[in-house]
C-alpha atoms as a PDB file:
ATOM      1  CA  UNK A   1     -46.288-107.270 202.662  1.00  0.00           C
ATOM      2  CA  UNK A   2     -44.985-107.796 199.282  1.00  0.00           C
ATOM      3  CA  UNK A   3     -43.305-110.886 200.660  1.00  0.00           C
ATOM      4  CA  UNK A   4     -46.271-112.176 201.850  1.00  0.00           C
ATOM      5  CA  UNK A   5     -47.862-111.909 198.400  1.00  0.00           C
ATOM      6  CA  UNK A   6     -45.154-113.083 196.360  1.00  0.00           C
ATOM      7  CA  UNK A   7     -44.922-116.172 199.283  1.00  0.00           C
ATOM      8  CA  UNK A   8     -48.258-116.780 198.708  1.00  0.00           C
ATOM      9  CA  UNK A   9     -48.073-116.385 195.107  1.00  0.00           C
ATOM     10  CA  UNK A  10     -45.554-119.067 195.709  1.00  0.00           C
ATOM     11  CA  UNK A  11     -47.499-121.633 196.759  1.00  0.00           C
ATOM     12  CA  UNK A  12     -50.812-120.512 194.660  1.00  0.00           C
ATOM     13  CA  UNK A  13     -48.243-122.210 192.054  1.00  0.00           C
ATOM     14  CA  UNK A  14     -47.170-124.880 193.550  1.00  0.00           C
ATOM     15  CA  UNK A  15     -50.425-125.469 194.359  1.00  0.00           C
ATOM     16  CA  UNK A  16     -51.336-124.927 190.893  1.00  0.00           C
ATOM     17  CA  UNK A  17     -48.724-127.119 189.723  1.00  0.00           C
ATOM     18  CA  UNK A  18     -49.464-129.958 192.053  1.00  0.00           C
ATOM     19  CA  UNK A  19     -53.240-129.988 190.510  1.00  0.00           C
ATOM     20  CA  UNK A  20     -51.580-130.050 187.029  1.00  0.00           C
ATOM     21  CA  UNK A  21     -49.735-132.935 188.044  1.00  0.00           C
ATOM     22  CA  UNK A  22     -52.353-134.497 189.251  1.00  0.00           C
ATOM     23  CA  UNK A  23     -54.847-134.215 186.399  1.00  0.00           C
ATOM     24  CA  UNK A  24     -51.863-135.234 183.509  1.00  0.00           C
ATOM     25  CA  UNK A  25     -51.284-138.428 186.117  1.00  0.00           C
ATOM     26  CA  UNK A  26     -55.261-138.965 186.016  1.00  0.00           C
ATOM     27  CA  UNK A  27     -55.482-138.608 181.756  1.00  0.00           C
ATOM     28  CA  UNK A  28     -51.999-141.175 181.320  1.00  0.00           C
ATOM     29  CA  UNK A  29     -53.827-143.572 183.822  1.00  0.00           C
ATOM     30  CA  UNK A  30     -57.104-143.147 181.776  1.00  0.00           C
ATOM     31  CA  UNK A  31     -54.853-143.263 178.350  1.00  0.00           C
ATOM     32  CA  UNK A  32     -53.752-146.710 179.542  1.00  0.00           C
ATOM     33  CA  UNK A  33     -56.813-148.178 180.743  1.00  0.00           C
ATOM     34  CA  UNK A  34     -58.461-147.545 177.929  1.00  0.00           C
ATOM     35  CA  UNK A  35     -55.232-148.963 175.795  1.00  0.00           C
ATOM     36  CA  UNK A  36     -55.047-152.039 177.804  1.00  0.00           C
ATOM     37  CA  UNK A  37     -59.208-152.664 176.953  1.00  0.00           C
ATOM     38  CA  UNK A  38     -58.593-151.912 173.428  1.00  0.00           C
ATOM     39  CA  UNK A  39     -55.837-154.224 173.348  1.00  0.00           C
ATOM     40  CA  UNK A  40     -57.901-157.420 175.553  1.00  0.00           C
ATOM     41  CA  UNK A  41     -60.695-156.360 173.549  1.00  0.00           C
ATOM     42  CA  UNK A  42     -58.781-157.131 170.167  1.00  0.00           C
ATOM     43  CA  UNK A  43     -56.745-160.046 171.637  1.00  0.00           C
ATOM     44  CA  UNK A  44     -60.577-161.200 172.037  1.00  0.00           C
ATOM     45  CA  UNK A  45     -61.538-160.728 168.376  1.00  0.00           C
ATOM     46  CA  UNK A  46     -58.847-162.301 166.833  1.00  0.00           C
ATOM     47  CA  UNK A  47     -59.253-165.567 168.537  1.00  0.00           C
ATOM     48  CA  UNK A  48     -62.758-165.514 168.066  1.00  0.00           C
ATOM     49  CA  UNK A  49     -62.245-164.840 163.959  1.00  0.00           C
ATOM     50  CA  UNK A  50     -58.992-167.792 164.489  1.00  0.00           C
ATOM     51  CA  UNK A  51     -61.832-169.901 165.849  1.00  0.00           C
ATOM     52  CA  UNK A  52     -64.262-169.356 162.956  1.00  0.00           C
ATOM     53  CA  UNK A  53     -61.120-170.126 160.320  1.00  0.00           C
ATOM     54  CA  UNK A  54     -60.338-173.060 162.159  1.00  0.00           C
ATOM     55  CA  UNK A  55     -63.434-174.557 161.944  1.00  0.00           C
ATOM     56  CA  UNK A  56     -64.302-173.446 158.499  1.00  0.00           C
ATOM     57  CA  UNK A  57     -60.837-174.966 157.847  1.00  0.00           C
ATOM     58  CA  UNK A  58     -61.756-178.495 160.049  1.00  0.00           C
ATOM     59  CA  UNK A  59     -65.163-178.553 157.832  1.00  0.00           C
ATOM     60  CA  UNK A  60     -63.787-178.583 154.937  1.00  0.00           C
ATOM     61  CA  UNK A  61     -61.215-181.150 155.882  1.00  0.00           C
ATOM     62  CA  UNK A  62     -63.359-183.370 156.810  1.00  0.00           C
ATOM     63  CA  UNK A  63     -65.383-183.301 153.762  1.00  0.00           C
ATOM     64  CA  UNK A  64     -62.894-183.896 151.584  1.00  0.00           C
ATOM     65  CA  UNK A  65     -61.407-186.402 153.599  1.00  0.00           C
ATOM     66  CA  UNK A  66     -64.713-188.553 153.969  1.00  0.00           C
ATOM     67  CA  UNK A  67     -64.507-188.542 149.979  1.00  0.00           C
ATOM     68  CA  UNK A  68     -60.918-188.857 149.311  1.00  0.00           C
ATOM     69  CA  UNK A  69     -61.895-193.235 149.196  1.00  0.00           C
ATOM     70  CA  UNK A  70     -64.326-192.078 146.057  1.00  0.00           C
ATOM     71  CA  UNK A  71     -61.973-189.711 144.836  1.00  0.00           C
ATOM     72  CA  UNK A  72     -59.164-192.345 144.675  1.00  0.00           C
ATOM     73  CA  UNK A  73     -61.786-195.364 143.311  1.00  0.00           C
ATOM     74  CA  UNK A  74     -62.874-192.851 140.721  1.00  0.00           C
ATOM     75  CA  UNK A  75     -59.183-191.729 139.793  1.00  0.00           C
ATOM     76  CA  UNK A  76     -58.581-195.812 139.262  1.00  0.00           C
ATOM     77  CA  UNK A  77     -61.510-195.975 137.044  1.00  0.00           C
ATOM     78  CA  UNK A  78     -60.256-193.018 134.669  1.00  0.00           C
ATOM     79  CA  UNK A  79     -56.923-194.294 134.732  1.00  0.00           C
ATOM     80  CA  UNK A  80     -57.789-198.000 133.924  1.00  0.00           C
ATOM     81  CA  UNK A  81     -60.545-196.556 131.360  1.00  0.00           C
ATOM     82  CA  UNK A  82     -57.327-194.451 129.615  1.00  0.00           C
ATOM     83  CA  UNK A  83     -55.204-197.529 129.827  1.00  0.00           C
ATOM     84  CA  UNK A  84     -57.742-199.636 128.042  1.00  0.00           C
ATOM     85  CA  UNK A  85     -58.006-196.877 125.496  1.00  0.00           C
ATOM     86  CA  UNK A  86     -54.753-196.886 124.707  1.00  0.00           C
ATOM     87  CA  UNK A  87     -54.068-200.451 124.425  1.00  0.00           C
ATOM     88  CA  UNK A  88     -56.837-200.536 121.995  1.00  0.00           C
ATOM     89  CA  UNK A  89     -55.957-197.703 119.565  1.00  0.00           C
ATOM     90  CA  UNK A  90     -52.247-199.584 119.839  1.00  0.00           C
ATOM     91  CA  UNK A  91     -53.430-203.146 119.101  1.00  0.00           C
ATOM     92  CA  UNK A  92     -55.221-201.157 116.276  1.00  0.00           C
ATOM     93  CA  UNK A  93     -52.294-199.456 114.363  1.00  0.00           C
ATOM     94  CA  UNK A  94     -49.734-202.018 115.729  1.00  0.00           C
ATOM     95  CA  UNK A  95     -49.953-203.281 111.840  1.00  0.00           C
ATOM     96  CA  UNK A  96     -49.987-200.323 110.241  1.00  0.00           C
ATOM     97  CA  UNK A  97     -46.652-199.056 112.255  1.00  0.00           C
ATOM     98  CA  UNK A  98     -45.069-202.305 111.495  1.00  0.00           C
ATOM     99  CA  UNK A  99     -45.588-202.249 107.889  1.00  0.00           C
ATOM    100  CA  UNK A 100     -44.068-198.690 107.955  1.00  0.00           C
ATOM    101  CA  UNK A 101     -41.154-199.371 110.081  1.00  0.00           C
ATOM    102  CA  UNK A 102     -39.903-202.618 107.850  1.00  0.00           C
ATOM    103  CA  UNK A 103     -40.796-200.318 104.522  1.00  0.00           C
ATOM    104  CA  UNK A 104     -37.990-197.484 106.003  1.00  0.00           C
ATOM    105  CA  UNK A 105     -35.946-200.431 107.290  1.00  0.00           C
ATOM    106  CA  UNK A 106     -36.309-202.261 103.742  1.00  0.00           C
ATOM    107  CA  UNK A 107     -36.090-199.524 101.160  1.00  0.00           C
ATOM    108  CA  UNK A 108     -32.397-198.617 100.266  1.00  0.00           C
ATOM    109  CA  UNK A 109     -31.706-194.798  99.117  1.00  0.00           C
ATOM    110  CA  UNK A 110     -28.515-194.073  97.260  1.00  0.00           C
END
């Protein structure tokens, strides 16, 4: 009789085991569902947020391309303004820096 019992004590662990084994199996396969979601789920986000940049990004492209012909017509203007400005103030002193460069040229130091 106590072979019986420790027989069926046996497979009362086995058994045991088995169910263990069973429920561990269960919770990894559950683990990695839920892993794999996560992961689709995030792979989801991010090209939903790359989306949003690259349209943000494509917006403001394409308004600073549509004035980049202003920008450049306004950049001439300033630059031909400055040039004009310059030619002035040197037509201007053009005399005076004459005068002062025969003066040093002219004047003999001993």
């Amino acid at each position: 009789m106590a072979s019986n019992n420790g027989q069926g004590g046996i497979q009362q662990l086995l058994a045991a085991e088995l169910v263990a084994q069973q429920i561990v199996n269960a919770a990894k396969n559950d683990k990695y569902a839920r892993l794999k979601q996560a992961k689709e789920e995030a792979a989801k986000e991010i090209a939903e947020h790359r989306a949003h940049l690259e349209n943000q990004f494509q917006k403001k492209v394409s308004a600073s391309s549509g004035d980049s012909g202003a920008n450049v017509k306004r950049l001439e203007q300033e630059t031909d303004t400055k040039i004009q400005h310059l030619k002035t103030e040197a037509g201007r002193i053009s005399g005076d820096v004459v005068s002062i460069l025969l003066k040093y040229v002219t004047t003999v130091k001993n």
